[in-house]
C-alpha atoms as a PDB file:
ATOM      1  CA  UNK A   1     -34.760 -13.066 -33.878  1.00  0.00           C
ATOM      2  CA  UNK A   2     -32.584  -9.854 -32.340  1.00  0.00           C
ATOM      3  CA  UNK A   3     -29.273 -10.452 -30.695  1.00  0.00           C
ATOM      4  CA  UNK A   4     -28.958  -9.395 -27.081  1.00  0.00           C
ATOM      5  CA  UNK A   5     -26.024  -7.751 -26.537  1.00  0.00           C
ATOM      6  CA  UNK A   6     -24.395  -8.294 -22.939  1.00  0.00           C
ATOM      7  CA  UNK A   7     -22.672  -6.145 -20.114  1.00  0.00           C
ATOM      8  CA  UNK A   8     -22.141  -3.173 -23.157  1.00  0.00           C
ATOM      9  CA  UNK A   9     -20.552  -0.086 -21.044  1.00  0.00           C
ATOM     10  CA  UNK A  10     -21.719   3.072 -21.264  1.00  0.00           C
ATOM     11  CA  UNK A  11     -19.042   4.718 -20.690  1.00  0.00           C
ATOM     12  CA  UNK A  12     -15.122   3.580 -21.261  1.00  0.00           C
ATOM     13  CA  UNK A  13     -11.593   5.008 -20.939  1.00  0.00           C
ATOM     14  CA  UNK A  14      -9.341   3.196 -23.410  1.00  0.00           C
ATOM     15  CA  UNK A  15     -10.121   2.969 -27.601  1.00  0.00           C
ATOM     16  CA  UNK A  16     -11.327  -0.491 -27.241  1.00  0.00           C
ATOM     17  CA  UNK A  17     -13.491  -3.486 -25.675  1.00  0.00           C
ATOM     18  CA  UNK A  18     -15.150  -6.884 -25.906  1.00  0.00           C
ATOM     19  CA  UNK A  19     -18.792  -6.398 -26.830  1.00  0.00           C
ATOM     20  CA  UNK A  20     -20.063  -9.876 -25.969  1.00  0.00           C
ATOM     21  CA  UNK A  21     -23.963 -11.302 -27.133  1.00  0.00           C
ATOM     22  CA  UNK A  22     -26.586 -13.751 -26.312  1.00  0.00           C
ATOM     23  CA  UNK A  23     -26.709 -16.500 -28.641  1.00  0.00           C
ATOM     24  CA  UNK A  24     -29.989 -15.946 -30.201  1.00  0.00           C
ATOM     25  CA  UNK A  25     -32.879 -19.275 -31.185  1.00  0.00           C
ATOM     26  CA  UNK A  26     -32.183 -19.849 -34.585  1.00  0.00           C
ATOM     27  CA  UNK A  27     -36.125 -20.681 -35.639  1.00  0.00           C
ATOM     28  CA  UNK A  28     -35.265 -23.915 -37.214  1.00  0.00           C
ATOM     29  CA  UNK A  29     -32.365 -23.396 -39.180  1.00  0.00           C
ATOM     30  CA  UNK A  30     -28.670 -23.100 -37.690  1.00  0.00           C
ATOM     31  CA  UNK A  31     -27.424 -19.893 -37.247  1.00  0.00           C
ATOM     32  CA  UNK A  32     -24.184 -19.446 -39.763  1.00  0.00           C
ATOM     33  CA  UNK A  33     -22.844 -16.017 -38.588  1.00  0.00           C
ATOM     34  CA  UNK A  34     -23.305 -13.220 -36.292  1.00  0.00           C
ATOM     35  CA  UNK A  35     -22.599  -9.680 -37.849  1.00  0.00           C
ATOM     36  CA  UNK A  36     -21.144  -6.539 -35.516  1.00  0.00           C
ATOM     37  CA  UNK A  37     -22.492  -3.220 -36.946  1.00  0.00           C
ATOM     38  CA  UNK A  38     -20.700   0.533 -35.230  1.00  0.00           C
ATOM     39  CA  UNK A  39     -21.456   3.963 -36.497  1.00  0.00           C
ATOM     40  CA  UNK A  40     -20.924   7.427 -34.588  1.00  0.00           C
ATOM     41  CA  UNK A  41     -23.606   9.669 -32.777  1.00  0.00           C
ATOM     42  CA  UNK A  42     -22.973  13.053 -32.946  1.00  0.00           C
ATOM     43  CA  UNK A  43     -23.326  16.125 -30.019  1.00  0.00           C
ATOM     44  CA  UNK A  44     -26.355  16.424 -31.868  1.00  0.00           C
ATOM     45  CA  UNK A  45     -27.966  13.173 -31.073  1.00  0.00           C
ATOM     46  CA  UNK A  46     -27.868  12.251 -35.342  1.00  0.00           C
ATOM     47  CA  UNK A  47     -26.353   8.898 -36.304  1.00  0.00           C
ATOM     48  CA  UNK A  48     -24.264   7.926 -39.513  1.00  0.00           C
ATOM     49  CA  UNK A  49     -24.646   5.094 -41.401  1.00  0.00           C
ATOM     50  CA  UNK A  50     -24.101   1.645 -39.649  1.00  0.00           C
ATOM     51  CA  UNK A  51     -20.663  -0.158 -40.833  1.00  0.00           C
ATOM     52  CA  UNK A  52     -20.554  -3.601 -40.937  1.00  0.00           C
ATOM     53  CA  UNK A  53     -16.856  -4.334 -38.559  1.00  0.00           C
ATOM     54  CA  UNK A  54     -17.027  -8.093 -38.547  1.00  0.00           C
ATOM     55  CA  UNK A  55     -18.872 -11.281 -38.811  1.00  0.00           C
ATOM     56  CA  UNK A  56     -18.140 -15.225 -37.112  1.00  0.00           C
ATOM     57  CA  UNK A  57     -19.665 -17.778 -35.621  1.00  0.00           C
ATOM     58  CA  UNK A  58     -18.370 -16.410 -31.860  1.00  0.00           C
ATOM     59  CA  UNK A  59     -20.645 -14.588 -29.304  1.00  0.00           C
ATOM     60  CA  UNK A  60     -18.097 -11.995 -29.187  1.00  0.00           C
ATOM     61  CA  UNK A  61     -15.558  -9.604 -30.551  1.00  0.00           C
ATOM     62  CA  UNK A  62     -13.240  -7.546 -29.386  1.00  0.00           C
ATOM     63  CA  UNK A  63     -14.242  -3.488 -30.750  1.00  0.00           C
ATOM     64  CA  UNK A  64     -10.632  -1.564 -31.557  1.00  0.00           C
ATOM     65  CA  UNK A  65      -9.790   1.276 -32.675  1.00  0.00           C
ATOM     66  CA  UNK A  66     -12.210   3.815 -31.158  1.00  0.00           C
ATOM     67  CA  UNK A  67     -11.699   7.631 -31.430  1.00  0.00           C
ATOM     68  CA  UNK A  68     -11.738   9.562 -27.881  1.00  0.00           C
ATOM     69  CA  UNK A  69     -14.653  11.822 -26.990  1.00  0.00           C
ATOM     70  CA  UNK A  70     -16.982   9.485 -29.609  1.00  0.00           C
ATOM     71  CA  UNK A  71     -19.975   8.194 -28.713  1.00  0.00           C
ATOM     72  CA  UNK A  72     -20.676   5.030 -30.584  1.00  0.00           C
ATOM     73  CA  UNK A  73     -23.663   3.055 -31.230  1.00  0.00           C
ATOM     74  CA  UNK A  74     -23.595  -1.187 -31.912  1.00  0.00           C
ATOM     75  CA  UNK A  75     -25.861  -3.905 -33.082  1.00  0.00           C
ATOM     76  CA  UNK A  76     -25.388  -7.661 -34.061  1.00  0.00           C
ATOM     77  CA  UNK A  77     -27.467  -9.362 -36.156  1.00  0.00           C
ATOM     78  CA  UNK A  78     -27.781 -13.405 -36.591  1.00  0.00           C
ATOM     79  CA  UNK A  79     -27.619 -15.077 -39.952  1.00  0.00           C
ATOM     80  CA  UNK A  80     -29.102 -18.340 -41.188  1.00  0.00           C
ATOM     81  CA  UNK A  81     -29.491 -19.828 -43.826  1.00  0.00           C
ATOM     82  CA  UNK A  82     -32.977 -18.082 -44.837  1.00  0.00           C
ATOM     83  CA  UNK A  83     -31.171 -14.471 -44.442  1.00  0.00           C
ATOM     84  CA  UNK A  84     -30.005 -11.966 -41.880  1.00  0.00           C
ATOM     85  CA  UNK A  85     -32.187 -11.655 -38.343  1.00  0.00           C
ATOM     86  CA  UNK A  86     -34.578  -8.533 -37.931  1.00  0.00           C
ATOM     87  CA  UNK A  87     -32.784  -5.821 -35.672  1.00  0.00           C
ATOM     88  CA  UNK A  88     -34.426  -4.410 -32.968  1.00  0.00           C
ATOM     89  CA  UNK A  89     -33.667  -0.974 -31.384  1.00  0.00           C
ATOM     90  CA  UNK A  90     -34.248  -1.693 -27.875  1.00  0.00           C
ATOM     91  CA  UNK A  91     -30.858  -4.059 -28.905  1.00  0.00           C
ATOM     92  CA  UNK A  92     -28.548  -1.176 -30.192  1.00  0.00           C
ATOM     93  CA  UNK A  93     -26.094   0.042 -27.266  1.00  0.00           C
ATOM     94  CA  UNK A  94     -24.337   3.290 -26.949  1.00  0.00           C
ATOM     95  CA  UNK A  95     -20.892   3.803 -25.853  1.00  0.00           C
ATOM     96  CA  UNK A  96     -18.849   6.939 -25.201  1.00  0.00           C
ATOM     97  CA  UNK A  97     -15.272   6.736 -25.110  1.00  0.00           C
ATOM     98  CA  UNK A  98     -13.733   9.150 -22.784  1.00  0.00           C
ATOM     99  CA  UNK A  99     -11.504  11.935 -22.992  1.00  0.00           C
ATOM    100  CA  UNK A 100      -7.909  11.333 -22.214  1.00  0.00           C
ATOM    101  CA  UNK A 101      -6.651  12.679 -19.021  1.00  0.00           C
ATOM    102  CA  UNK A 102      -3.888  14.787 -18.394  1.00  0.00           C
ATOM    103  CA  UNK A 103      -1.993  14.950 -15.199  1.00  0.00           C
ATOM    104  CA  UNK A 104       1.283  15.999 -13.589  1.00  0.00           C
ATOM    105  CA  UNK A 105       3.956  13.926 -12.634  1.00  0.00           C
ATOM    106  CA  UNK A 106       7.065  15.464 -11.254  1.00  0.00           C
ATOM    107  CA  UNK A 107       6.498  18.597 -13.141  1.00  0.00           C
ATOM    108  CA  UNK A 108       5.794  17.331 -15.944  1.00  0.00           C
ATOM    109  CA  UNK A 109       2.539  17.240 -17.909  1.00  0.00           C
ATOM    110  CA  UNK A 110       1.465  13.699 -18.823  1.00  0.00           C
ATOM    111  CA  UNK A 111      -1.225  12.184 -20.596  1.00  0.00           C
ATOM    112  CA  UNK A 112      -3.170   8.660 -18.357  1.00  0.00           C
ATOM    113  CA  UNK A 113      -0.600   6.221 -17.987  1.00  0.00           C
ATOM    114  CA  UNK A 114       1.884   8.755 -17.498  1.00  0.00           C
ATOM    115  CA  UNK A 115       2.880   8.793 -20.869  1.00  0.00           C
ATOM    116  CA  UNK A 116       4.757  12.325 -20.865  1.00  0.00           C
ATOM    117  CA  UNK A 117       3.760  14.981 -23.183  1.00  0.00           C
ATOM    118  CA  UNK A 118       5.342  18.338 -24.749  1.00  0.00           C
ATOM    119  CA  UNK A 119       4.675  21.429 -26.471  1.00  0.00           C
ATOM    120  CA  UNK A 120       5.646  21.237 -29.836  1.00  0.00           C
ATOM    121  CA  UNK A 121       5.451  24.002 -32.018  1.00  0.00           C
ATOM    122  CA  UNK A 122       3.623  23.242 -35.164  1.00  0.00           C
ATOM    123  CA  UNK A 123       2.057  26.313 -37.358  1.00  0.00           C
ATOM    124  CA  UNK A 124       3.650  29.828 -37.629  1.00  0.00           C
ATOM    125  CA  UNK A 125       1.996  32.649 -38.621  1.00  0.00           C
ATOM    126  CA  UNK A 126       2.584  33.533 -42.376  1.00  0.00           C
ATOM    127  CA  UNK A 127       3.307  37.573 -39.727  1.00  0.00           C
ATOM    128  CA  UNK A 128       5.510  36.125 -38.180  1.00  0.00           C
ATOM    129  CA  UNK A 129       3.774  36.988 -35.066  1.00  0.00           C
ATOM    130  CA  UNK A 130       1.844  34.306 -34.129  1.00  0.00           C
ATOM    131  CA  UNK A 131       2.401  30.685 -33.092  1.00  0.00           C
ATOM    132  CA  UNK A 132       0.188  27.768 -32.516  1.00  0.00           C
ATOM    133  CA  UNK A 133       1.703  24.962 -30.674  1.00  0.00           C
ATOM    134  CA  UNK A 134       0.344  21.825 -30.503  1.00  0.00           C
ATOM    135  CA  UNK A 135       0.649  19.259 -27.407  1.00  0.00           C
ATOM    136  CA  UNK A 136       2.764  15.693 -28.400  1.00  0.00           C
ATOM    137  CA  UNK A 137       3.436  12.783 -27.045  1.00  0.00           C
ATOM    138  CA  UNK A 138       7.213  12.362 -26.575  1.00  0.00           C
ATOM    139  CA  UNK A 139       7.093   9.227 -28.166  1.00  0.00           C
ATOM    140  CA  UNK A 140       8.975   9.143 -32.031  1.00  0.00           C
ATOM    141  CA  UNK A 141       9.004  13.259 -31.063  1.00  0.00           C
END
């Protein structure tokens, strides 16, 4: 039987959340672990691979380490003791993590929770002439 996942965002603003589930009928035999799968979506609409990110007995775990401007795609799957639950696709929920967002602060440039930023220079040019600078986060800068 699929897992239902519950109350998935579409949209967030922070590099994590708590992607919660249904606990699923377990035909006849208990149900010995739930298993989170992630993997990217590209601009093009093409998936990777699905990575297996944790298993447990809980109806919920809490998704870290997301990369800004990513869309990601999930799906749980149940386990008993005759083998892992079918997946369904109507199941599978997307999730795009936002952008950060700059902002100004008493003239200075600062990045959501006003953590302050800075230009930092960080390539030159092998002529000299040219710079690329690269905006940091104050913090250990």
């Amino acid at each position: 039987m699929p897992v239902q996942l519950l109350d998935v965002p579409d949209k967030i603003d922070k590099c994590d959340f708590l992607l919660k589930w249904k606990e699923t009928r377990d035909n006849g035999a208990p149900i010995t672990k739930y298993t989170v799968y992630q993997r990217t979506v590209n601009r093009n609409g093409e998936v990777q691979l699905w990575k297996r990110i944790h298993s447990s007995l809980k109806h919920e775990y809490h998704v870290l380490n997301l990369e800004r401007g990513e869309v990601y795609e999930f799906k749980v799957t149940a386990t008993n003791k005759i083998g892992e639950g079918m997946e369904d696709q109507q199941y599978f929920k997307k999730v795009k993590v936002e952008a950060g967002k700059f902002s100004f602060l008493n003239g200075k440039l600062m990045f959501e929770k006003n953590l302050p930023f800075k230009w930092r220079k960080s390539y030159e040019c092998i002529c000299q002439h040219c710079q690329i600078f690269l905006l940091c986060p104050l913090i250990n800068y």
